[in-house]
Protein backbone atom coordinates (compact mmCIF):
# COMPACT_ATOMS: atom_id res chain seq x y z
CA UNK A 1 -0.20 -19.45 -32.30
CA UNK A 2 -3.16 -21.95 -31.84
CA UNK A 3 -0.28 -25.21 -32.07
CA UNK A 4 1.79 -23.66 -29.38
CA UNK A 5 -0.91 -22.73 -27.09
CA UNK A 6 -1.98 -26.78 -27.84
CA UNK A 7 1.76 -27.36 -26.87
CA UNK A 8 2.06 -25.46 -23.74
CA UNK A 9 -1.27 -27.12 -22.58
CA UNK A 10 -0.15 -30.72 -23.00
CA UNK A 11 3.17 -29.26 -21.18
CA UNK A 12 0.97 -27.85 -18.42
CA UNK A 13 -1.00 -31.64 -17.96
CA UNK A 14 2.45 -33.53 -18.36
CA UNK A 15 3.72 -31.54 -15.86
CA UNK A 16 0.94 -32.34 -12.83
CA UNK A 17 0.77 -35.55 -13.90
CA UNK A 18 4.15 -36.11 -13.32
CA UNK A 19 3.15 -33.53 -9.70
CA UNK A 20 0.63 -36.62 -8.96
CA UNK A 21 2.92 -39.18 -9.95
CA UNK A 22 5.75 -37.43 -6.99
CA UNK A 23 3.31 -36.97 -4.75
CA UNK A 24 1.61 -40.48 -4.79
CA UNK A 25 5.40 -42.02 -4.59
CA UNK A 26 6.12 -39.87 -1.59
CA UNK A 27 2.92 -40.50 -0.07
CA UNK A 28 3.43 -44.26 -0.81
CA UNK A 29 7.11 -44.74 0.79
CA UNK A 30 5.88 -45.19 4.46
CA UNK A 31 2.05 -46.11 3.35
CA UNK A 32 2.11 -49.38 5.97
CA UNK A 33 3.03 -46.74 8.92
CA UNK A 34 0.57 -44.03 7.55
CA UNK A 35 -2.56 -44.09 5.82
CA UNK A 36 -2.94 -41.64 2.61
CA UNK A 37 -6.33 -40.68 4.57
CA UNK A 38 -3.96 -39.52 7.64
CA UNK A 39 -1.67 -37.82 5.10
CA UNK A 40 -4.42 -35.77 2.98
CA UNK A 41 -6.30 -34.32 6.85
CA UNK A 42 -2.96 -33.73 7.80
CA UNK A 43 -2.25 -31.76 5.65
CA UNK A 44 -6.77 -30.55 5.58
CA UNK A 45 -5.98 -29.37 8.56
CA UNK A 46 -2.99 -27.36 7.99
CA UNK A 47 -4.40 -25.96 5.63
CA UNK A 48 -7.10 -24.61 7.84
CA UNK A 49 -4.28 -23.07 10.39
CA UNK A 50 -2.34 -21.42 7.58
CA UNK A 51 -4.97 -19.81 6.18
CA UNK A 52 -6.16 -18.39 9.52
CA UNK A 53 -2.96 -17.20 9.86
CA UNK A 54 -3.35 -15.64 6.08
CA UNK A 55 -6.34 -13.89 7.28
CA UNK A 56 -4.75 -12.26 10.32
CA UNK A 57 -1.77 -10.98 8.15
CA UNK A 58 -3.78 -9.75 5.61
CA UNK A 59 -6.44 -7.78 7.76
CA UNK A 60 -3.10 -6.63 9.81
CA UNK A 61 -0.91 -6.49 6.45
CA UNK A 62 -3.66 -3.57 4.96
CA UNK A 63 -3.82 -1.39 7.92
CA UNK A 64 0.25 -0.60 8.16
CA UNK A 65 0.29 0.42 4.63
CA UNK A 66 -2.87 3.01 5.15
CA UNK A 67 -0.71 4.21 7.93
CA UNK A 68 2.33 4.67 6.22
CA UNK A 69 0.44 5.93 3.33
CA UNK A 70 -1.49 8.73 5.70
CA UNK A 71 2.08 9.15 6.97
CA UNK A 72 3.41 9.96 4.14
CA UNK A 73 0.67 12.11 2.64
CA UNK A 74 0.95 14.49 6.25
CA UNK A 75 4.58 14.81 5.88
CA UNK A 76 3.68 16.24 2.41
CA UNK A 77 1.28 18.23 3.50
CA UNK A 78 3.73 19.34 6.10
CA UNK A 79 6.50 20.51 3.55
CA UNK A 80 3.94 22.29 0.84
CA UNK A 81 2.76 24.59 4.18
CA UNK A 82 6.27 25.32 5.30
CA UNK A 83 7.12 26.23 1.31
CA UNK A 84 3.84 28.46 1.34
CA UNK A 85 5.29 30.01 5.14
CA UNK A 86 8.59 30.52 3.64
CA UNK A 87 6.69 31.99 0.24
CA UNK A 88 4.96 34.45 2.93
CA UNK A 89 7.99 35.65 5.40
CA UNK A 90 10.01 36.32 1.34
CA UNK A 91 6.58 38.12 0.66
CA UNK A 92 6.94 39.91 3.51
CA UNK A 93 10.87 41.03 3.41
CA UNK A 94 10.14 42.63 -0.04
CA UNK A 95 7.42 44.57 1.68
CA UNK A 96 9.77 45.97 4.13
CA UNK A 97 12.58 46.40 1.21
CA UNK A 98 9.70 48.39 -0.56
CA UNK A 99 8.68 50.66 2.32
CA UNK A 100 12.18 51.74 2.72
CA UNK A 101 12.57 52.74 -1.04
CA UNK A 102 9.73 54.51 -0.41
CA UNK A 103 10.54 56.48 2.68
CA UNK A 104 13.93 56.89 1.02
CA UNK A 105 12.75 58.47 -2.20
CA UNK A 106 10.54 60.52 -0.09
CA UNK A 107 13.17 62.10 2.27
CA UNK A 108 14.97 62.48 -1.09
CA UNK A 109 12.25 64.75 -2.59
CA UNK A 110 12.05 66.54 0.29
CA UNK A 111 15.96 67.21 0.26
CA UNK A 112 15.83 68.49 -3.71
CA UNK A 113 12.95 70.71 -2.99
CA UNK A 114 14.81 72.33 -0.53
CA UNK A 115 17.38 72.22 -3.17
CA UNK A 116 15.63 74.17 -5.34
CA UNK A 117 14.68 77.27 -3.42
CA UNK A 118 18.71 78.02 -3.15
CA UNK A 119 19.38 77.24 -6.97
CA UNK A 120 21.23 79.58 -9.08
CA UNK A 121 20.37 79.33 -12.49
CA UNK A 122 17.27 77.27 -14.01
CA UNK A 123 19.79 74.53 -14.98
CA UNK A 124 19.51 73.13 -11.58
CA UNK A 125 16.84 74.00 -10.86
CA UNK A 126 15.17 71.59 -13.85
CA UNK A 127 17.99 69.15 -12.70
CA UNK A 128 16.66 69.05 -9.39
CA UNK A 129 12.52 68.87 -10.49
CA UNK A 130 14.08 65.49 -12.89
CA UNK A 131 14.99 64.21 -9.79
CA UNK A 132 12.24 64.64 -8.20
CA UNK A 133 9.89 62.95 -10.83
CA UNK A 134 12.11 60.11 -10.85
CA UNK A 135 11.71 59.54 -7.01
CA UNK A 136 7.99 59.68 -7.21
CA UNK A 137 8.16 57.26 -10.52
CA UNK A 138 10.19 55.23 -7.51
CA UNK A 139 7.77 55.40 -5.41
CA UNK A 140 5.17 54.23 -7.54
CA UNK A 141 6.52 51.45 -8.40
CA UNK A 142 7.67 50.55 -4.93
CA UNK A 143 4.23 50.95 -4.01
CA UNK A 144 2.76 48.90 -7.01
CA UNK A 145 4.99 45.97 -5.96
CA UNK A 146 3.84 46.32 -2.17
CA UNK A 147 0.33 45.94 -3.24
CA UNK A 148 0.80 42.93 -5.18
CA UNK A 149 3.47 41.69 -2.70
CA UNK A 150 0.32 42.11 -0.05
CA UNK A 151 -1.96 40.44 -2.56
CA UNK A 152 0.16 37.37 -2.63
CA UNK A 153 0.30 37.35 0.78
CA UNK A 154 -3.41 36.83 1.02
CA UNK A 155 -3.56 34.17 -1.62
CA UNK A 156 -0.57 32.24 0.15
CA UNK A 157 -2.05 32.13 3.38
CA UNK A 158 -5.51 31.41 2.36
CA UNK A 159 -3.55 28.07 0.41
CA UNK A 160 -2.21 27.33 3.89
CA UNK A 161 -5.53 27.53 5.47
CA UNK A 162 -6.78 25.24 3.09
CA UNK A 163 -3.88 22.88 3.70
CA UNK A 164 -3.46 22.72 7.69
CA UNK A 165 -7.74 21.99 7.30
CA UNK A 166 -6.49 19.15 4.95
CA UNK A 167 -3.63 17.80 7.67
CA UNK A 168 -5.73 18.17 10.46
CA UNK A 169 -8.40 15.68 9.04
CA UNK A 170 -5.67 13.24 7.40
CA UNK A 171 -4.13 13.43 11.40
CA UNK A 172 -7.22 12.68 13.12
CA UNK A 173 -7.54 9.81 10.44
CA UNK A 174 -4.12 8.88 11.24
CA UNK A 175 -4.70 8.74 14.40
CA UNK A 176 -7.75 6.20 14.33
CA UNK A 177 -6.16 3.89 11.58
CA UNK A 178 -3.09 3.77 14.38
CA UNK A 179 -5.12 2.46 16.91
CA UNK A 180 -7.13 0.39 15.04
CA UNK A 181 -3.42 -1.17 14.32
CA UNK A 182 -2.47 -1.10 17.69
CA UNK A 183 -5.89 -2.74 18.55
CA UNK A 184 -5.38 -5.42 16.15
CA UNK A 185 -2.12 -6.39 16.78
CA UNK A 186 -3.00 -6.51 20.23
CA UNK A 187 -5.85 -8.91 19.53
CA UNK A 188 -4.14 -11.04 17.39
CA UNK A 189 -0.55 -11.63 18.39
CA UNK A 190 -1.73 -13.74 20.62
CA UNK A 191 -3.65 -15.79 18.21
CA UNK A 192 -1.19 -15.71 15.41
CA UNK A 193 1.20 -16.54 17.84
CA UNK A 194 -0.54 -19.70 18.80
CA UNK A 195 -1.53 -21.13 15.37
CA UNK A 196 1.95 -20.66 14.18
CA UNK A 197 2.85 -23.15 16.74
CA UNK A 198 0.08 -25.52 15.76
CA UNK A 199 1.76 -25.06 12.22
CA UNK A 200 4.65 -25.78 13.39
CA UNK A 201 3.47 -28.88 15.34
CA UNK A 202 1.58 -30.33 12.39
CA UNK A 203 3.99 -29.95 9.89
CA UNK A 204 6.60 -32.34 12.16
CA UNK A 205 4.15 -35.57 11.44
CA UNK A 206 3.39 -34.42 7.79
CA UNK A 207 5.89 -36.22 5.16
CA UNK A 208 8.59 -34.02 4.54
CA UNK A 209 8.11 -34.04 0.77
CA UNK A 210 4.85 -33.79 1.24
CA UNK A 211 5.29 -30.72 2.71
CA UNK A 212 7.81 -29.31 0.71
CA UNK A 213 4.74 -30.08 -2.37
CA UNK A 214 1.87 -28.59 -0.11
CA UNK A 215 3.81 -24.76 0.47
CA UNK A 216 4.94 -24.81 -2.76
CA UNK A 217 1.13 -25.14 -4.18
CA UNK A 218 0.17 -22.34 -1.49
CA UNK A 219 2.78 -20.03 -2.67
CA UNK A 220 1.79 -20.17 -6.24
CA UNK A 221 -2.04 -20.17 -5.21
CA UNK A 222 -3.90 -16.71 -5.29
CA UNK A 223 -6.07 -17.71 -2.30
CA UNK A 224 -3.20 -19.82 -0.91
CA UNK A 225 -5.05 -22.94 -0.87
CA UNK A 226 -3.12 -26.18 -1.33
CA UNK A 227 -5.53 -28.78 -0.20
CA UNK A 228 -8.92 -28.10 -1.84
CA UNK A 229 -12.51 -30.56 -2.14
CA UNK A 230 -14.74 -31.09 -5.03
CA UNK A 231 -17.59 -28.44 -5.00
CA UNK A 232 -20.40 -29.59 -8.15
CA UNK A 233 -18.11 -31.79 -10.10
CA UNK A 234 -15.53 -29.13 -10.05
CA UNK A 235 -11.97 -28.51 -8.46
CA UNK A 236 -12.52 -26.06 -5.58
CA UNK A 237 -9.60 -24.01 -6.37
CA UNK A 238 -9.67 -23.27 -9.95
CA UNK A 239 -13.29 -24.45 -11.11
CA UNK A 240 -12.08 -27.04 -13.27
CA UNK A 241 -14.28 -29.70 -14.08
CA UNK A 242 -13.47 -33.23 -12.74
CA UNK A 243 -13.84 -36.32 -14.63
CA UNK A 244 -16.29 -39.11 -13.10
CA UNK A 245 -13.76 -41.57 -12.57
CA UNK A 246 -11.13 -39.57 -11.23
CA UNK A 247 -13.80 -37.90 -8.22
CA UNK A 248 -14.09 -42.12 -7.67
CA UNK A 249 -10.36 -42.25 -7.34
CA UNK A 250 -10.17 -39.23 -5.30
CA UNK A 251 -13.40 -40.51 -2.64
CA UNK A 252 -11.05 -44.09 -2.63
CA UNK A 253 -8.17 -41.79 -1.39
CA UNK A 254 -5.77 -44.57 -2.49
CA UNK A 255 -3.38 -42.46 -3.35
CA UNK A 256 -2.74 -38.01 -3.64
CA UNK A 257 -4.70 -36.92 -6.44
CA UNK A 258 -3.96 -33.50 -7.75
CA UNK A 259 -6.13 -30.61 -9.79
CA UNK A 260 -4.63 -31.25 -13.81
CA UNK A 261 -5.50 -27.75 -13.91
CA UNK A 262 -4.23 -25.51 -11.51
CA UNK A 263 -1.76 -28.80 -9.08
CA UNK A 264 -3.85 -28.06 -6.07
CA UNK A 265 -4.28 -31.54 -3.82
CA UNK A 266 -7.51 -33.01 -3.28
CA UNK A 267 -9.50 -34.39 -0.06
CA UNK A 268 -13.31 -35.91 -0.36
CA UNK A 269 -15.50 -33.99 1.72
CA UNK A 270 -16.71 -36.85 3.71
CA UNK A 271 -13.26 -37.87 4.92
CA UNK A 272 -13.16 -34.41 6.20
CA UNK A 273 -16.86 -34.60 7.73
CA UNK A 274 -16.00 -38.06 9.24
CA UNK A 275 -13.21 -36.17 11.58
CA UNK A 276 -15.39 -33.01 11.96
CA UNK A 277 -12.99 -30.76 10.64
CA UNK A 278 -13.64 -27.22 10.12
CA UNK A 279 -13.79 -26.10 6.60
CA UNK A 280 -11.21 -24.11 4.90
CA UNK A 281 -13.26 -21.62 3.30
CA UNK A 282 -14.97 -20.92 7.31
């Protein structure tokens, strides 16, 4: 395990020096019309635009998914109270289906007791008085299921009352998280919309594979930075520490250095100071 992990390192450092290597050659092909200076704040200060652009996606980017989310969890809320109301309007048919066997086993026991004063023998008379006990056993019943019918009732609708309180806050939420959303996107198209064209407008005098290198770093970069400065001896987007000699090379900016580490390019600080460019990480 400890031989292949040596393995895969040495693969990892082959592989961005051979990154370096590219990137030097295609900074290198049209060196006497640009300098590798121009190249590296170039592509400094595309950086800087993309990632303001990052930051306006991903303060937009959160709030549509709490909406949806609030969405969703509303709509739920919606179905669970119209299962509970259609719980309560079944409760309440059975009620009704109850009553009835009730008033109908009691006009029944009123029928057989007038039955039984025109009997003629005690045959049917005891007939008749069986029937009668089995109509109030009916009744009974019936009138044990209404009660628990009407007991269910109770319990249902206090579940809805417990739920609507729950929608009504997630709705009022809802409704602020949408026009915070609305807000934002107001405030920002605008702005997105114009450093997307500065994007756009940088990238036509940056070197094509160049380019191609510096969003491919982004993309695999958690904090989607491509172009990164030395911060105490160390790479600024991984932490790894940089050698002496090659923070000299990097300061000479002879040619496109790049992290052995993580790929990311590097720019000295005071190249970026000397055109007062805004920081990345601002």
């Amino acid at each position: 395990m400890a031989k292949k992990k040596v393995i895969n390192a040495a693969e990892q450092s082959f592989e961005n020096q051979n990154f370096s290597l590219n990137l030097a050659n295609a900074a290198g092909d049209d060196a006497n019309e640009t300098t590798i200076a121009e190249k590296l704040l170039s592509l400094y200060n595309l950086q800087h635009i993309c990632s303001q652009i990052d930051r306006i996606r991903i303060v937009r980017g959160e709030l549509p998914d709490e909406v949806r989310d609030l969405e969703d969890a509303c709509e739920g809320l919606k179905t669970r109270i119209a299962n509970y109301q259609d719980n309560v309007k079944t409760l309440k048919a059975k009620i009704i289906e109850e009553d009835t066997r009730i008033k109908e086993g009691r006009e029944l026991i009123t029928k057989y007791e007038t039955q039984q004063d025109n009997v003629r023998n005690n045959r049917e008379y005891e007939s008749l008085t069986k029937e009668i006990d089995y109509q109030n056993l009916e009744i009974q019943l019936a009138e044990k299921h209404k009660v628990r019918y009407q007991n269910e009732i109770v319990a249902q609708n206090e579940e809805i009352a417990v739920f609507q309180e729950k929608l009504s806050e997630l709705a009022d939420l809802l409704k602020q998280k949408k026009s915070e959303l609305k807000g934002i996107i107001a405030d920002t198209e605008k702005e997105e919309a114009e450093l997307v064209a500065k994007a756009e407008e940088l990238q036509t005098v940056v070197d094509r594979r160049l380019l191609v290198a510096f969003e491919r770093i982004r993309k695999n970069a958690r904090n989607g930075l491509a172009i990164v400065q030395i911060e105490r001896d160390a790479c600024g987007g991984c932490f790894s520490t940089i050698p002496p000699q090659r923070q000299l090379d990097i300061r000479l900016h002879k040619k496109i250095i790049v992290c052995e580490a993580c790929g990311r390019i590097f720019i000295d600080h005071q190249l970026v100071e000397n055109q007062n460019a805004i920081p990345v990480f601002e």
